[in-house]
Protein backbone atom coordinates (compact mmCIF):
# COMPACT_ATOMS: atom_id res chain seq x y z
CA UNK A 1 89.66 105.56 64.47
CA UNK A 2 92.70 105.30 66.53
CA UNK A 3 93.66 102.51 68.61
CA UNK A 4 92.73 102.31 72.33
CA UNK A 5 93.52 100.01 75.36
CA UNK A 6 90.73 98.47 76.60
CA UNK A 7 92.80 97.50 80.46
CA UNK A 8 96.08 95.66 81.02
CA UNK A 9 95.32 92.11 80.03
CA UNK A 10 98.30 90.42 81.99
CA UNK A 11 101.81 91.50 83.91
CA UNK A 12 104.30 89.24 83.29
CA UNK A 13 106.31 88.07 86.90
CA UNK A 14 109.65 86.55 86.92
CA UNK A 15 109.27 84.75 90.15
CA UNK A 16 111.71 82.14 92.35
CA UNK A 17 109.20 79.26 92.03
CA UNK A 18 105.80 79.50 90.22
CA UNK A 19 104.02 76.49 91.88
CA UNK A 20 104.50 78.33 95.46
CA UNK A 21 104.22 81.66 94.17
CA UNK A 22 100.55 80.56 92.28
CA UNK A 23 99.83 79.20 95.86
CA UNK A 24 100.19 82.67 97.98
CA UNK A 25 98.43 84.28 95.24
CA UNK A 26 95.04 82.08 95.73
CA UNK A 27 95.69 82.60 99.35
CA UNK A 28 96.04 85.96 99.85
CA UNK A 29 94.16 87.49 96.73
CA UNK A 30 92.17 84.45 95.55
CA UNK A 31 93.22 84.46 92.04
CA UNK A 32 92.82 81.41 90.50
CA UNK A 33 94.87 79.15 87.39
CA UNK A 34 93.20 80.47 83.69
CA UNK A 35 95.61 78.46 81.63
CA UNK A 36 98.95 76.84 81.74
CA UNK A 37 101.96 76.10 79.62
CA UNK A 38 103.72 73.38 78.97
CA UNK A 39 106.71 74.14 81.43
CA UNK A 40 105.37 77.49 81.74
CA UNK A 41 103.96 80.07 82.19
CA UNK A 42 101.35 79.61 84.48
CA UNK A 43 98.21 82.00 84.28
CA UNK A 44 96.13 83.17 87.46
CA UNK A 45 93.86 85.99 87.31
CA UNK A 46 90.54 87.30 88.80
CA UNK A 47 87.98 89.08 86.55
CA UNK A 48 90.03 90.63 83.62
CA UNK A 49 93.32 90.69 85.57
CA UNK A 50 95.76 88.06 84.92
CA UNK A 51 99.49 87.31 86.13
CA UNK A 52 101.76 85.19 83.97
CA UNK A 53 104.08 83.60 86.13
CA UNK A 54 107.64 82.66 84.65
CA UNK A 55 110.51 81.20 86.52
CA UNK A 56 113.58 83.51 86.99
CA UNK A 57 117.27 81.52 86.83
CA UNK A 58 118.45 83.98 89.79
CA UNK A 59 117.41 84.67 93.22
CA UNK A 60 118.15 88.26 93.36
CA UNK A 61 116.68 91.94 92.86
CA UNK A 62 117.65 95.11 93.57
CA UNK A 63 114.67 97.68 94.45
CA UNK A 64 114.75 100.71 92.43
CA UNK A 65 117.01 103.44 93.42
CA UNK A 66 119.57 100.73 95.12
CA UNK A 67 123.08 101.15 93.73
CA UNK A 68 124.97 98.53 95.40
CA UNK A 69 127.21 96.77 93.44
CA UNK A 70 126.22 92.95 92.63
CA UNK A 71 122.10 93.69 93.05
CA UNK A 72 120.84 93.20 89.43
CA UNK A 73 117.21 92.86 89.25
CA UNK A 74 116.91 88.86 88.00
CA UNK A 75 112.95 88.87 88.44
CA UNK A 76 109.90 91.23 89.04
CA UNK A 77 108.43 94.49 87.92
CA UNK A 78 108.02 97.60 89.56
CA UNK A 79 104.71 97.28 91.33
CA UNK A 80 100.98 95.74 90.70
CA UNK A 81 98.10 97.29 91.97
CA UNK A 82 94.69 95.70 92.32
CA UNK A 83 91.77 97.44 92.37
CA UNK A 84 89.09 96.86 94.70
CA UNK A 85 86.10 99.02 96.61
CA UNK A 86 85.75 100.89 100.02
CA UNK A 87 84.71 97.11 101.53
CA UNK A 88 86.72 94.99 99.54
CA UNK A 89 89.68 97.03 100.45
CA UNK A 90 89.00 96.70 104.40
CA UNK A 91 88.37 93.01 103.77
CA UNK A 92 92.41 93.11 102.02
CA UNK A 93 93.96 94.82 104.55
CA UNK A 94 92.14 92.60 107.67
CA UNK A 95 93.25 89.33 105.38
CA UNK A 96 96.46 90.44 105.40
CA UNK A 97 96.71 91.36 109.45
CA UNK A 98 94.95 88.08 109.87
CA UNK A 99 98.29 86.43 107.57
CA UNK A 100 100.68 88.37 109.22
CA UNK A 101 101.50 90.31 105.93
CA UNK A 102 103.21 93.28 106.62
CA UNK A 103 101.88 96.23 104.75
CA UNK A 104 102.12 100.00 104.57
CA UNK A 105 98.91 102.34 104.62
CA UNK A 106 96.55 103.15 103.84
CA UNK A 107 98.35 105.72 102.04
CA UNK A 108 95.81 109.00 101.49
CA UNK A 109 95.99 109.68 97.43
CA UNK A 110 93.63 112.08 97.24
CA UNK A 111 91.56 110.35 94.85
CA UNK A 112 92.32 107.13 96.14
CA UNK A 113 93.38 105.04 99.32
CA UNK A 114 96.20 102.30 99.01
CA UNK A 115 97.91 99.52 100.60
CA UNK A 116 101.04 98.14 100.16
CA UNK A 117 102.77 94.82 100.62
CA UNK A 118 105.30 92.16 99.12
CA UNK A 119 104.65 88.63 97.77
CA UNK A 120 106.65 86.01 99.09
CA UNK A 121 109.56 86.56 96.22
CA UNK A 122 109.41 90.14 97.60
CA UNK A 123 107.92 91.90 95.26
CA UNK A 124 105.63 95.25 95.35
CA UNK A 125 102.19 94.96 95.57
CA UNK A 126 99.30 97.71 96.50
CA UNK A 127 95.44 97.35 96.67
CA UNK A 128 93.87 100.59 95.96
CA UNK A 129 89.94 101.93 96.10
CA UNK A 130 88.23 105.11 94.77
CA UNK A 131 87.32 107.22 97.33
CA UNK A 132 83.41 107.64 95.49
């Protein structure tokens, strides 16, 4: 029998500073610490997703498709989505209204629906629900 993935375990962030960045992440998705490293990283997660949060050396990042010279991306990944259902995802985007969060959507997918936002180092985030 052939391998399979069961679901992403963890995403690994390069972040700016991981004791603030775990702190906006309880507050505005509620994920809590698993485990922590001696200096780091630091694990939060909720259910069976889990963020390891490293600290970056540099302050900067260049979103994709940016060519200016001196942008190098120092820290991030492309995007994270979190999934959620049709009330849990209402519940997101009035959280993040009620935070002043800016976000875009939701964005029609068809199948899905999805928001999108930043965390406070700026990178992409995006809560998305089934449309069942």
């Amino acid at each position: 029998m052939a391998f399979r993935v069961k679901h992403i375990d963890h995403v690994e962030l390069l972040v700016r500073d991981i004791g603030k960045t775990e702190a906006w992440y309880q507050k505005v998705l509620g994920l809590k610490r698993v485990q922590a490293w001696d200096p780091e990283p630091v694990m939060i997660g909720a259910g069976k997703t889990m963020l390891a949060l490293f600290t970056s050396p540099r302050a900067r990042r260049r979103m994709p498709g940016r060519k200016k010279a001196g942008h190098r991306v120092s820290y991030g990944y492309l995007r994270v989505a979190f999934l959620t259902n049709a009330k849990g995802f209402e519940k997101a985007r009035r959280r993040l209204e009620k935070l002043g969060i800016p976000y875009r959507g939701p964005v029609d997918h068809d199948t899905t629906f999805s928001i999108y936002f930043q965390d406070l180092n700026g990178l992409p985030l995006e809560i998305t629900h089934p449309k069942r």
